[in-house]
Protein backbone atom coordinates (compact mmCIF):
# COMPACT_ATOMS: atom_id res chain seq x y z
CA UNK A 1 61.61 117.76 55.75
CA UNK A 2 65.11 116.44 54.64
CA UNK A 3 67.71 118.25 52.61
CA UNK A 4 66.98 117.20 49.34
CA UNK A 5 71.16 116.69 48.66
CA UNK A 6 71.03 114.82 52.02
CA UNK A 7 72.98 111.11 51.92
CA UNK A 8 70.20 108.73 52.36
CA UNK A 9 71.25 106.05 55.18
CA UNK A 10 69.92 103.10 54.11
CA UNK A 11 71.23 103.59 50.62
CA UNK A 12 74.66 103.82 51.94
CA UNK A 13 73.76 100.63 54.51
CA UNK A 14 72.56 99.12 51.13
CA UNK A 15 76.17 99.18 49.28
CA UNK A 16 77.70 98.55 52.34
CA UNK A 17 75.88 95.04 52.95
CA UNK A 18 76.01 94.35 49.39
CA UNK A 19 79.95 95.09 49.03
CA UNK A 20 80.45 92.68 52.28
CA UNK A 21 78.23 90.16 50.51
CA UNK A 22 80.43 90.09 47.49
CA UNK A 23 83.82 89.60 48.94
CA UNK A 24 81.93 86.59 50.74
CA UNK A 25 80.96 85.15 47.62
CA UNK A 26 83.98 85.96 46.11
CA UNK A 27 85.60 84.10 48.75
CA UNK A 28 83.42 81.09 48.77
CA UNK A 29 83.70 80.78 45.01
CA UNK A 30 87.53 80.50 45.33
CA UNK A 31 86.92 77.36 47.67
CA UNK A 32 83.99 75.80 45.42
CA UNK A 33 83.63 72.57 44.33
CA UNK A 34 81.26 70.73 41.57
CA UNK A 35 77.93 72.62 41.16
CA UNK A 36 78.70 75.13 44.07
CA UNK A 37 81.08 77.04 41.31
CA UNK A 38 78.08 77.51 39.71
CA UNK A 39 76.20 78.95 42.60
CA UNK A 40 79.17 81.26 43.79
CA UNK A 41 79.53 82.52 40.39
CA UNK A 42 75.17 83.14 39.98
CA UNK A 43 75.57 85.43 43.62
CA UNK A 44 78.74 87.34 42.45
CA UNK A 45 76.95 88.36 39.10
CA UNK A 46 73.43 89.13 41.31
CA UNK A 47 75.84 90.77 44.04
CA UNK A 48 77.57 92.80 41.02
CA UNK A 49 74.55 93.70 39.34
CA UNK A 50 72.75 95.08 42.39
CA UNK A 51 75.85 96.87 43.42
CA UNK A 52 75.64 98.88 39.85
CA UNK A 53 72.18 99.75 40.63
CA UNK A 54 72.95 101.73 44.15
CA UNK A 55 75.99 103.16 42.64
CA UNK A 56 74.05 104.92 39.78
CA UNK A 57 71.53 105.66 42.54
CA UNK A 58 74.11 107.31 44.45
CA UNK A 59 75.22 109.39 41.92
CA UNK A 60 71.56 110.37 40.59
CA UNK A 61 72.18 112.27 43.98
CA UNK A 62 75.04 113.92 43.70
CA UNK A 63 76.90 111.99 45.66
CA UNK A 64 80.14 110.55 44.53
CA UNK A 65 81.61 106.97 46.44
CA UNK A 66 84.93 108.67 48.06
CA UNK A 67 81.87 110.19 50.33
CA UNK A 68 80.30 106.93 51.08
CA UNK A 69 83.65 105.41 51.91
CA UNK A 70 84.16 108.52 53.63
CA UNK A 71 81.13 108.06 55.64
CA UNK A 72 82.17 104.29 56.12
CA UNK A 73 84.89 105.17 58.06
CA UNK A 74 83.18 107.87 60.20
CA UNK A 75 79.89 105.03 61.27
CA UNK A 76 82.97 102.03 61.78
């Protein structure tokens, strides 16, 4: 059985991806044109919003981010 205070993995992977998938849409919005302003802007709200949900997440654990960032460096 796991450490109940353990970091879960794929939570970590989660905010990773998501993070990544932000700046990209960030990026993408800067370039935008005509309706695809639209569509940058609707994925860096969903990106944002999801990103608040693994953060609280994270911290219902007990886990603060300077450890996932921590941990970001150690897996890179």
């Amino acid at each position: 059985m796991l450490r109940k205070n353990k970091i879960d993995v794929e939570l970590v992977d989660s905010i990773l991806k998501t993070k990544a998938e932000l700046n990209v849409a960030s990026k993408n919005f800067e370039q935008a044109e005509g309706e695809l302003i639209d569509y940058y802007l609707y994925q860096i709200k969903a990106h944002k919003a999801k990103l608040d949900y693994l953060i609280k997440e994270v911290k219902k654990k007990g886990f603060s981010l300077d450890m996932i960032n921590e941990l970001k460096l150690r897996i890179s």
